[in-house]
N, C-alpha and C. Protein backbone atom coordinates (compact mmCIF):
# COMPACT_ATOMS: atom_id res chain seq x y z
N UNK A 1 0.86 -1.18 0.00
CA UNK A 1 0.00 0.00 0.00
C UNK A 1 0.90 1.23 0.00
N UNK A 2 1.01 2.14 -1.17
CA UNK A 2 1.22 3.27 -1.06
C UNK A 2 1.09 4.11 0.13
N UNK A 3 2.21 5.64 -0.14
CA UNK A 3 2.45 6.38 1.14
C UNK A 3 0.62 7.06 1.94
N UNK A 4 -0.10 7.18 -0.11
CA UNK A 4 -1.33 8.19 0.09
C UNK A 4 -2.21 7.19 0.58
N UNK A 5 -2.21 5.88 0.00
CA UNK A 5 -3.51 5.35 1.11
C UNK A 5 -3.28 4.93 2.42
N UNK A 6 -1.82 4.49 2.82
CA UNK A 6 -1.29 4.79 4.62
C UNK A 6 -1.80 6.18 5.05
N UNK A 7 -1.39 7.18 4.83
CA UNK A 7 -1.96 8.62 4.85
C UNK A 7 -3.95 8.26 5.31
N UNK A 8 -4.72 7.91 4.05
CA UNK A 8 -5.93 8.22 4.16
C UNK A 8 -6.27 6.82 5.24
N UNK A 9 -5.83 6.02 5.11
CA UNK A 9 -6.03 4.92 6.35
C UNK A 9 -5.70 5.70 7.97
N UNK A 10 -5.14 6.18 8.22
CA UNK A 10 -4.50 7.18 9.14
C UNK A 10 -5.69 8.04 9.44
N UNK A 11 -5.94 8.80 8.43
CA UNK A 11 -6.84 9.63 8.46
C UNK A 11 -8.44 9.41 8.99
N UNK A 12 -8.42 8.41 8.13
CA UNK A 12 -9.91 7.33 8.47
C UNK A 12 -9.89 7.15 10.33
N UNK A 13 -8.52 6.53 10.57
CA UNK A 13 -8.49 6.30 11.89
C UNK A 13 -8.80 7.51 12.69
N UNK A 14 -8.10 8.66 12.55
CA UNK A 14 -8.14 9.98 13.58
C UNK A 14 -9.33 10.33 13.80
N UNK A 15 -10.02 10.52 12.69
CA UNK A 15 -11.20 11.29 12.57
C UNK A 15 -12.32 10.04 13.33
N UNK A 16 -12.48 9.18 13.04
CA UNK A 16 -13.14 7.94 13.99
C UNK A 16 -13.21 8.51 15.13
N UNK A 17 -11.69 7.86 15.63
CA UNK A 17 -11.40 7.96 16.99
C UNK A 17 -11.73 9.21 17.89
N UNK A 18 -11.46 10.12 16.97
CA UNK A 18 -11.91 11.86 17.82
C UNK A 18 -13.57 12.09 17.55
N UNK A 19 -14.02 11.39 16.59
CA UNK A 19 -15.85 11.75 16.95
C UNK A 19 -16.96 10.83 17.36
N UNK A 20 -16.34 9.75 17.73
CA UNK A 20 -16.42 8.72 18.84
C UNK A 20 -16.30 8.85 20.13
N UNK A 21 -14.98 9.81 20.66
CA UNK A 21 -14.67 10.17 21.78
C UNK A 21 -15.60 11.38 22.26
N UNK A 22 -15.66 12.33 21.40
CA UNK A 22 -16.32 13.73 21.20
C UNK A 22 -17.90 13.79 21.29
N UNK A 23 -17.98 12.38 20.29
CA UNK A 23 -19.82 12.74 19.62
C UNK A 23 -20.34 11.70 20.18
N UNK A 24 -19.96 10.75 20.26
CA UNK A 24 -20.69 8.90 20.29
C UNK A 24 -20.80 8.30 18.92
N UNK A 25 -21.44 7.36 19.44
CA UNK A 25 -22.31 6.61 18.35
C UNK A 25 -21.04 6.17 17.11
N UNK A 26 -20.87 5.00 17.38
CA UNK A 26 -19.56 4.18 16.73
C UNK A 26 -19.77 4.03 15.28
N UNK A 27 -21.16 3.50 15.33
CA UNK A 27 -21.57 3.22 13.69
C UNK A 27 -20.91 4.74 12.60
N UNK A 28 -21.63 5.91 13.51
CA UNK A 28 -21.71 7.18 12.94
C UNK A 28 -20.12 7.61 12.37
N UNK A 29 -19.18 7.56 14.03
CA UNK A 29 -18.09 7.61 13.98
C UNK A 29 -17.44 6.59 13.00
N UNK A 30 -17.40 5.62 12.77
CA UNK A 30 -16.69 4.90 11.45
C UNK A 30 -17.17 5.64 10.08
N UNK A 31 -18.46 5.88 10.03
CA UNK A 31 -18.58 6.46 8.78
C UNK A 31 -18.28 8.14 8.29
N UNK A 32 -18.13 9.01 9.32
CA UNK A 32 -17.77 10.34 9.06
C UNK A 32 -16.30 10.25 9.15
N UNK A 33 -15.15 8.96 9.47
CA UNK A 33 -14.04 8.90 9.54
C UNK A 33 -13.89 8.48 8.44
N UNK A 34 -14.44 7.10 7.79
CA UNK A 34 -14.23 7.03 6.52
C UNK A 34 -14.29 8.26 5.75
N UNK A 35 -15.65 8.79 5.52
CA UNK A 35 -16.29 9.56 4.56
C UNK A 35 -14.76 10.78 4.27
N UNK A 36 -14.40 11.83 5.85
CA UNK A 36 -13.22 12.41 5.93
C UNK A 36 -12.06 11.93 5.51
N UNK A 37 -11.75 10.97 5.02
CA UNK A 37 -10.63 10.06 4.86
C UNK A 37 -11.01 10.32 3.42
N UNK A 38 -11.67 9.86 2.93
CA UNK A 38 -12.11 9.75 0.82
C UNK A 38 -12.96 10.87 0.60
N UNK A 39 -12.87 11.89 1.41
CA UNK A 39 -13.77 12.88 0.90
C UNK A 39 -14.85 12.97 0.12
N UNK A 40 -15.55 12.11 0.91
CA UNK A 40 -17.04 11.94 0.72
C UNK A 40 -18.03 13.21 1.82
N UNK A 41 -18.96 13.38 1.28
CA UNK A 41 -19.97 13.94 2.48
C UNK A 41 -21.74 13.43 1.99
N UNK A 42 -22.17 12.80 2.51
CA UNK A 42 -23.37 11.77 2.12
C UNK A 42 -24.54 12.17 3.78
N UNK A 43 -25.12 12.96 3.72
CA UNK A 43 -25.75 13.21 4.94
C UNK A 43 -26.49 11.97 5.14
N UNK A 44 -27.40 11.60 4.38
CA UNK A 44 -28.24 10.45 4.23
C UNK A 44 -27.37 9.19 4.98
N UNK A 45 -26.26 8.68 4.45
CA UNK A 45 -25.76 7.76 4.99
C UNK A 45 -25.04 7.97 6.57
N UNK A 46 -24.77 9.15 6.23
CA UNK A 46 -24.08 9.11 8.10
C UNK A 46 -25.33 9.01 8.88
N UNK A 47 -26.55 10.32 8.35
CA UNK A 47 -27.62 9.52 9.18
C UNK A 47 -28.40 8.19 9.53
N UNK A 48 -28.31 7.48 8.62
CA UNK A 48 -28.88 6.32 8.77
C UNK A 48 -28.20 5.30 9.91
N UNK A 49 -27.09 6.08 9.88
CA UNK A 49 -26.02 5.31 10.62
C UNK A 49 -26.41 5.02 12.35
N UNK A 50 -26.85 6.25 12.61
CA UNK A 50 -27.43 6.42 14.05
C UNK A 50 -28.23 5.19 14.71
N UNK A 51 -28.93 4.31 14.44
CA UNK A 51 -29.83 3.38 14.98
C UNK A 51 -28.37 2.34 15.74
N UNK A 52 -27.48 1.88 14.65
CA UNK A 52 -26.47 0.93 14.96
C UNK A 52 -25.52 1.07 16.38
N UNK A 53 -25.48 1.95 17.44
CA UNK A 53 -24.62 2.34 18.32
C UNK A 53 -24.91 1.49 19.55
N UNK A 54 -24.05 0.83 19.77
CA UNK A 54 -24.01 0.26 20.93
C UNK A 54 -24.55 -1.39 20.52
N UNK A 55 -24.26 -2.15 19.32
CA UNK A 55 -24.94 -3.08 19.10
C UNK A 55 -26.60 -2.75 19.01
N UNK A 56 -26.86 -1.54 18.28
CA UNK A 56 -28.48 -1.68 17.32
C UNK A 56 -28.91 -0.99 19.16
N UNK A 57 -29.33 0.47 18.55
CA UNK A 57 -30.23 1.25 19.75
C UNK A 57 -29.77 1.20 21.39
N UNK A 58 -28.22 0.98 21.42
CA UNK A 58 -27.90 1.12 22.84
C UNK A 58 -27.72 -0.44 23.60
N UNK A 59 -28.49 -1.32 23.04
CA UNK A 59 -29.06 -2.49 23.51
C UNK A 59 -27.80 -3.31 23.72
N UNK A 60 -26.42 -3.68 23.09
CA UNK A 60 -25.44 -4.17 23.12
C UNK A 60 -25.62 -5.66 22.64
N UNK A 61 -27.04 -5.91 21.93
CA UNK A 61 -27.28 -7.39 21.96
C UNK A 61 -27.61 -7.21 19.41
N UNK A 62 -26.45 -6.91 19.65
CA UNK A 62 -26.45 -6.84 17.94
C UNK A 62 -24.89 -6.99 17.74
N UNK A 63 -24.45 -6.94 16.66
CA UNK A 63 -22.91 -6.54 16.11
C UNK A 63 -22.29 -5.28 16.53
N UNK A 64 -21.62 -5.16 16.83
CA UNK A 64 -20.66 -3.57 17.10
C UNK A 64 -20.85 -2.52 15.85
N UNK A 65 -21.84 -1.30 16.56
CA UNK A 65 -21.88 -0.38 15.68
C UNK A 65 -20.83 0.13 14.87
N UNK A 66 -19.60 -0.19 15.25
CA UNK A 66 -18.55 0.23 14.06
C UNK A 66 -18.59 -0.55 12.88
N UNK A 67 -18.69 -1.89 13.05
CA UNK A 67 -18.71 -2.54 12.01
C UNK A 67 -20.06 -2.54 11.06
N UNK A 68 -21.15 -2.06 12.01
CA UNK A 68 -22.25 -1.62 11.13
C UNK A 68 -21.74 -0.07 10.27
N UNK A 69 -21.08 0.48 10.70
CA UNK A 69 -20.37 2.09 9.97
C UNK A 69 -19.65 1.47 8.91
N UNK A 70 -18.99 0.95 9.25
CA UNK A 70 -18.05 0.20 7.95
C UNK A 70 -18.58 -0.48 7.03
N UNK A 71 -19.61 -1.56 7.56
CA UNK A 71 -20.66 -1.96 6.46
C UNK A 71 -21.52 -0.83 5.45
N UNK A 72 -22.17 -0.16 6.23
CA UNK A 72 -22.47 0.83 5.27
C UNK A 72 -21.58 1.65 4.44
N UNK A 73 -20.48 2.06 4.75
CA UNK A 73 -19.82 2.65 3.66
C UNK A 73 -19.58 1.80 2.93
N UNK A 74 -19.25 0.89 2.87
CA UNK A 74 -19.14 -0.16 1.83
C UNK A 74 -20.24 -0.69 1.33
N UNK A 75 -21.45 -0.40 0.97
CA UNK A 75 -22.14 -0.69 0.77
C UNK A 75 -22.67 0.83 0.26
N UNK A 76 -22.73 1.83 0.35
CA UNK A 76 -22.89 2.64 0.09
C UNK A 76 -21.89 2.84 -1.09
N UNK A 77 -20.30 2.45 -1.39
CA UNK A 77 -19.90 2.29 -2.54
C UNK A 77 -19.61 1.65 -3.29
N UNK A 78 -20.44 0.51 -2.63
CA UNK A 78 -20.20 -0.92 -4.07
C UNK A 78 -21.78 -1.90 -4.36
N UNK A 79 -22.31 -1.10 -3.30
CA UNK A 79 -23.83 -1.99 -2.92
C UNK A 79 -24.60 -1.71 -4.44
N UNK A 80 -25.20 -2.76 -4.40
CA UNK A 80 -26.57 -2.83 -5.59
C UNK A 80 -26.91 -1.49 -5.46
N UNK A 81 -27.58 -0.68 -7.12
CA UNK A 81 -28.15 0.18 -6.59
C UNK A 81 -29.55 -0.15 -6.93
N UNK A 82 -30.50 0.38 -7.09
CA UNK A 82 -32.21 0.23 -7.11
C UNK A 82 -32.58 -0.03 -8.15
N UNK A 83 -31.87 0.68 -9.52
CA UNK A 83 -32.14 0.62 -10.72
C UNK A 83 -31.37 -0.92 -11.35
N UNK A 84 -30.76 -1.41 -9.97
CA UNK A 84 -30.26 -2.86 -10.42
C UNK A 84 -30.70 -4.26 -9.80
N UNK A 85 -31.88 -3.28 -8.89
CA UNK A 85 -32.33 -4.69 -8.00
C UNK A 85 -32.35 -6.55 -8.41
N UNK A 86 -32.62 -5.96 -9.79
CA UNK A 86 -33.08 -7.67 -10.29
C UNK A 86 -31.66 -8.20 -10.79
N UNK A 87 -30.96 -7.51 -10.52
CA UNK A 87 -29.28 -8.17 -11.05
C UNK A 87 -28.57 -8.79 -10.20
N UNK A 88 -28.81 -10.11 -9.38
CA UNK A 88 -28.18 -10.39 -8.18
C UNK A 88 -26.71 -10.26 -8.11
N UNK A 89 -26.08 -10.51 -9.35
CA UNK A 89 -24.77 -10.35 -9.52
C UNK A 89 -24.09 -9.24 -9.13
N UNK A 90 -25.14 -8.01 -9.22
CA UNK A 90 -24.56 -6.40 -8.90
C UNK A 90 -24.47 -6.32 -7.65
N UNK A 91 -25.04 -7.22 -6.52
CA UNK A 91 -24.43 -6.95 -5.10
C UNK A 91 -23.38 -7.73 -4.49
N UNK A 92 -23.06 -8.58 -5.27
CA UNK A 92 -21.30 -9.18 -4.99
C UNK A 92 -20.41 -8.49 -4.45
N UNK A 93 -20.06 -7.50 -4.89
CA UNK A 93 -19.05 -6.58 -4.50
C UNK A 93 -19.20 -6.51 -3.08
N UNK A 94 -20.40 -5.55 -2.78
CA UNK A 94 -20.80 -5.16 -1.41
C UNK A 94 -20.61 -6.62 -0.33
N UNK A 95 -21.34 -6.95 -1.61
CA UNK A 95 -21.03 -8.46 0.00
C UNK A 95 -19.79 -9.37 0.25
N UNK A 96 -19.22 -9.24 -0.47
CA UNK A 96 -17.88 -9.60 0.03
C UNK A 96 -16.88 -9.04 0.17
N UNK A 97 -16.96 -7.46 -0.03
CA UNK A 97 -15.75 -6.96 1.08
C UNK A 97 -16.83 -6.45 2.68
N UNK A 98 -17.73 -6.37 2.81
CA UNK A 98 -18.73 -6.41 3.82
C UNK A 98 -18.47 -7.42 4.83
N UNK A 99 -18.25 -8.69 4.10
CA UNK A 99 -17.78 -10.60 4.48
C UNK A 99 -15.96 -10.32 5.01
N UNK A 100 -15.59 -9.59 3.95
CA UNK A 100 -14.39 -9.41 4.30
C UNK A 100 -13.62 -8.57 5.24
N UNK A 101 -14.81 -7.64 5.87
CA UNK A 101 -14.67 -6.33 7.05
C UNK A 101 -15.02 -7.50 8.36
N UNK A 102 -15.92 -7.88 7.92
CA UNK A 102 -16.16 -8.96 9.38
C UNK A 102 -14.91 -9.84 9.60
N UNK A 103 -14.30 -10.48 8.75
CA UNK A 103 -13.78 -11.67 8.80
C UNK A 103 -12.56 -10.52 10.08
N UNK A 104 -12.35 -9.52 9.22
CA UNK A 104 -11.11 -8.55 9.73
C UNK A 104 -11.34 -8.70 11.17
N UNK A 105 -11.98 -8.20 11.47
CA UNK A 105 -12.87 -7.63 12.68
C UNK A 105 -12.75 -8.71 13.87
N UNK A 106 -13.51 -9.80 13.37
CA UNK A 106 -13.73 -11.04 14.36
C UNK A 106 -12.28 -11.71 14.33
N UNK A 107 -11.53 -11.45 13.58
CA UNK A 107 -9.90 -11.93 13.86
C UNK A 107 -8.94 -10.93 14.49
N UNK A 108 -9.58 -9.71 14.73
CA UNK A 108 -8.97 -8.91 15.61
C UNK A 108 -9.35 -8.61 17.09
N UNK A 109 -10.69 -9.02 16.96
CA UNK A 109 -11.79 -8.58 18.26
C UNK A 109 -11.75 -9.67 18.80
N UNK A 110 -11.85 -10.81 18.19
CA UNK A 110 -12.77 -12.26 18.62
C UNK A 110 -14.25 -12.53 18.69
N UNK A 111 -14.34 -11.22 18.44
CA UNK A 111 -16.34 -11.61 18.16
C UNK A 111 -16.99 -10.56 17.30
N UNK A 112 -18.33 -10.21 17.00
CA UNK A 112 -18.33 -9.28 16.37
C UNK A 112 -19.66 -8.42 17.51
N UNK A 113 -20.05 -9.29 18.43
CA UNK A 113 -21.28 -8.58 19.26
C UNK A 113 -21.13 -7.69 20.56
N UNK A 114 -21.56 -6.64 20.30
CA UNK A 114 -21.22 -5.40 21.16
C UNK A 114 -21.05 -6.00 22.74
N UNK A 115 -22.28 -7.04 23.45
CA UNK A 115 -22.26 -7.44 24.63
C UNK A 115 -21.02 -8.24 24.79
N UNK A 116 -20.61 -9.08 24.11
CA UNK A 116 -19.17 -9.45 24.28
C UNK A 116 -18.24 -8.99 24.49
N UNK A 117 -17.89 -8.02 23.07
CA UNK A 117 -16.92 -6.98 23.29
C UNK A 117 -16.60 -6.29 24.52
N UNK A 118 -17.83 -5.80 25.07
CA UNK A 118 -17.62 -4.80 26.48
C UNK A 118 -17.07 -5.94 27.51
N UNK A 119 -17.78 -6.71 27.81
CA UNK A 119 -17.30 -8.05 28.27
C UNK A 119 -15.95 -8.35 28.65
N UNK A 120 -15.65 -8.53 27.19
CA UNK A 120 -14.13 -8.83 27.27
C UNK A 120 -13.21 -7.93 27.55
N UNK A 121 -13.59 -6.68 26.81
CA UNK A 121 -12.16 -5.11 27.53
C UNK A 121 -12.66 -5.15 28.96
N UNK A 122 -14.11 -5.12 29.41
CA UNK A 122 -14.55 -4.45 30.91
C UNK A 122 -15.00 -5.45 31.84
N UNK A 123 -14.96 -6.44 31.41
CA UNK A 123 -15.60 -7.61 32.50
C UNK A 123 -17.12 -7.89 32.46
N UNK A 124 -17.59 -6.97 32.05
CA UNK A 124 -19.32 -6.61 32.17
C UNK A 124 -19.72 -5.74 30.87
N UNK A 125 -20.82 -5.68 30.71
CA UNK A 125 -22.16 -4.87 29.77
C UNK A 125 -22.21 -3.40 30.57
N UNK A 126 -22.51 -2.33 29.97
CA UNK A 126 -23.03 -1.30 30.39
C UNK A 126 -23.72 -0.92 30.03
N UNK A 127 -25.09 -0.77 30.49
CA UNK A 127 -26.40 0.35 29.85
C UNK A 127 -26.01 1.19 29.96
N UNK A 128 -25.71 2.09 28.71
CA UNK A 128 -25.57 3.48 28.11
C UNK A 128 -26.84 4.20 28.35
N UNK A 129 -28.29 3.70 28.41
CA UNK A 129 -29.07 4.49 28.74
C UNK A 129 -29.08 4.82 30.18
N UNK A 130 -28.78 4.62 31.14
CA UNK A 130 -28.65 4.74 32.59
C UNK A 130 -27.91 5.25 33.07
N UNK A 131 -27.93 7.05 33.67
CA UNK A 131 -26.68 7.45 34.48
C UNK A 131 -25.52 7.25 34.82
N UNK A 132 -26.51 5.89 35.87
CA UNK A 132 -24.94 5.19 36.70
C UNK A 132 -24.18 4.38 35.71
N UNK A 133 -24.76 3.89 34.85
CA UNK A 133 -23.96 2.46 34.18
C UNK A 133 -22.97 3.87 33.23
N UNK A 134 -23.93 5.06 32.66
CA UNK A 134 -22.89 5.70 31.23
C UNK A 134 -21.58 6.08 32.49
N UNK A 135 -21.91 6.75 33.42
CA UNK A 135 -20.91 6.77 34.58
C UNK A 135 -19.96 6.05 34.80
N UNK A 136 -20.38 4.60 34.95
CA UNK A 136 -19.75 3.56 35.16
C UNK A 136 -18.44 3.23 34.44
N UNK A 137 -18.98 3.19 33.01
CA UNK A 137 -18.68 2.45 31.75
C UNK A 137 -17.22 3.88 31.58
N UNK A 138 -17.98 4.98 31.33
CA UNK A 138 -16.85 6.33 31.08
C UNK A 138 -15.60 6.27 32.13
N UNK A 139 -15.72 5.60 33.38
CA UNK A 139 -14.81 5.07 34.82
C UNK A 139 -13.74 4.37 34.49
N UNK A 140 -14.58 2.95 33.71
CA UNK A 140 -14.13 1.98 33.43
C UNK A 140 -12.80 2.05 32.10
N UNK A 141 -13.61 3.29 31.18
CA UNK A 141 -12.29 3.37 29.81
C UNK A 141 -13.05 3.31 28.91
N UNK A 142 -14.40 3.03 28.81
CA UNK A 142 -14.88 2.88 27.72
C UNK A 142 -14.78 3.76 26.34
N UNK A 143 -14.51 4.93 26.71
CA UNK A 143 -14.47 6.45 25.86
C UNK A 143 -13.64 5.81 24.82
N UNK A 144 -12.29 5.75 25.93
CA UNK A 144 -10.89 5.90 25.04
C UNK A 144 -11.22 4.02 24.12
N UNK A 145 -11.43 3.19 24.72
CA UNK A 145 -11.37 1.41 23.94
C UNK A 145 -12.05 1.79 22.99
N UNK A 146 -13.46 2.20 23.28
CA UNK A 146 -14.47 2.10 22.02
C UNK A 146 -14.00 2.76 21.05
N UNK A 147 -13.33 4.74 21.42
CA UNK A 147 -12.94 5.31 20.21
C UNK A 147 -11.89 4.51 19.63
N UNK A 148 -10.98 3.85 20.16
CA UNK A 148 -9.70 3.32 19.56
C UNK A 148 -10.14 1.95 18.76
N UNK A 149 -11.36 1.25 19.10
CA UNK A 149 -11.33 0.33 18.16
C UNK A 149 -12.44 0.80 17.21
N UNK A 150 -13.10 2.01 17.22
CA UNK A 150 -14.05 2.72 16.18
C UNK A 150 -12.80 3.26 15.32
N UNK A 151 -11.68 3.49 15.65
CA UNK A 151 -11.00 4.63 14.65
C UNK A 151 -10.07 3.19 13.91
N UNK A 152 -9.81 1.89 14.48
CA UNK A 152 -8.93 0.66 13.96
C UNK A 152 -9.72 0.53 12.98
N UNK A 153 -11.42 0.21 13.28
CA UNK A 153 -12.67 -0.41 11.80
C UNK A 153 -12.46 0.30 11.00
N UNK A 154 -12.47 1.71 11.09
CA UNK A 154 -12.31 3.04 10.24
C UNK A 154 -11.42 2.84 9.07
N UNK A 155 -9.69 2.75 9.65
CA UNK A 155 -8.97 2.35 8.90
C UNK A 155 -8.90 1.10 8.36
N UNK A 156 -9.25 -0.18 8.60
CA UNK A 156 -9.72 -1.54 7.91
C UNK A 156 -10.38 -0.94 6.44
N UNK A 157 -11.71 -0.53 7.21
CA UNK A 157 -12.69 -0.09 5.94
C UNK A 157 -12.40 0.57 4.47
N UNK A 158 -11.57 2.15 5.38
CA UNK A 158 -10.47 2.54 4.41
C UNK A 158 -10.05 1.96 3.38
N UNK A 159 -8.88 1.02 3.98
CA UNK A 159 -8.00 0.25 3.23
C UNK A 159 -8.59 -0.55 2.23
N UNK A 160 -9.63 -1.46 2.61
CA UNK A 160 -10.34 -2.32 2.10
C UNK A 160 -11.03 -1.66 0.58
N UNK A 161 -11.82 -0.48 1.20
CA UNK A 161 -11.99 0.39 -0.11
C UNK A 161 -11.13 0.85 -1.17
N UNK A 162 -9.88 1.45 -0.51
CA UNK A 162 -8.72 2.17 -1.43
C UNK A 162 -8.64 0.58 -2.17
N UNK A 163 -8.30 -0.29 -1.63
CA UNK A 163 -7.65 -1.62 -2.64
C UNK A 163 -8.58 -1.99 -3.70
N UNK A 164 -9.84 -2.07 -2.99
CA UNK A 164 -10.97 -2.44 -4.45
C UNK A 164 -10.75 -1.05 -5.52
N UNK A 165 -10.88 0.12 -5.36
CA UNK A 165 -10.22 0.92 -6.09
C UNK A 165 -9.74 0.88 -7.09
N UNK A 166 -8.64 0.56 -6.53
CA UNK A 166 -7.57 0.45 -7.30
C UNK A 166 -7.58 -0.98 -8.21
N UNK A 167 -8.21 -1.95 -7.98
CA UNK A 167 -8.60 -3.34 -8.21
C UNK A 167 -9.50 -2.51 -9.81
N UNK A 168 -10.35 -1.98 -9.56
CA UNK A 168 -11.74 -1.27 -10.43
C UNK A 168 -10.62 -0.14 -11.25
N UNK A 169 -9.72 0.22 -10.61
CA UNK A 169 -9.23 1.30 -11.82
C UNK A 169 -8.06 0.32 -12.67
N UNK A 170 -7.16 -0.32 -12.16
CA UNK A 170 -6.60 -1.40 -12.86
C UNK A 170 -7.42 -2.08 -14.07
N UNK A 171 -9.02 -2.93 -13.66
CA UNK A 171 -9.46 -3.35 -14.50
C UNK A 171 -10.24 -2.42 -15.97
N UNK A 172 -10.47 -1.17 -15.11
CA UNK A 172 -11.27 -0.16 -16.64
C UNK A 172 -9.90 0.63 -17.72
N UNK A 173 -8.84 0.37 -17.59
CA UNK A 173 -7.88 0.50 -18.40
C UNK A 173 -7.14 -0.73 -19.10
């Protein structure tokens, strides 16, 4: 990998990690880190992003909202689009570097479900909706783990993108 996509992998990471720490919401944070990284700005998709935080609405009993951020950007630039619904072939792409963000993920994490995850860095689950537990959890480190492995998906995603890229500009010449 070139100096510029180390650079935008980098980039992907910072910006994660600082609006994760800053803003919340992991899903969100992977995708405005990507997006800042490839200079994208897609309101629609960062919003959509919001439901995914904390394993799907806070709940911790879904996949890790980062990897839902990362799914959507990738899917947002390789996914079927509408005018191709009946082409099953046109969502290949999406789904296997999507297949291929997880595989990343669960070989770095060991799992891909938010209640685990906390689990394993903190010993325990924290309800984010509850005072004492967001208290708790912010005590515990959660700020700094979550931003640091929201800003790691970030750069995965990145990378993963820049290479198909370049894969897609290789093949149209």
């Amino acid at each position: 990998m070139d100096k510029s996509k180390l650079e935008m992998k980098d980039t992907a990471f910072k910006f994660a990690k600082k609006y994760e720490a800053e803003c919340g919401d992991c899903a969100q944070g992977v995708v405005a880190g990507v997006f800042e990284a490839l200079g994208i700005s897609n309101d629609d998709v960062f919003r959509a992003a919001t439901g995914f935080a904390d394993g799907i609405g806070l709940t911790g009993d879904g996949h890790c909202g980062a990897l839902s951020g990362g799914v959507m950007v990738i899917s947002y630039l390789f996914g079927r689009k509408r005018d191709e619904f009946q082409r099953r072939g046109k969502m290949m792409k999406g789904l296997l570097l999507s297949r291929e963000l997880q595989r990343q993920f669960k070989e770095k994490f060991g799992t891909c479900r938010c209640f685990d995850l906390q689990t394993k860095f903190y010993g325990r689950f924290f309800n984010l909706l509850d005072p004492t537990e967001m208290e708790a959890a912010v005590k515990a480190g959660v700020v700094e783990r979550c931003s640091t492995l929201v800003g790691e998906v970030a750069a995965i995603t990145a990378g993963l993108i820049l290479e198909q890229q370049e894969k897609d500009a290789a093949k149209s010449q």
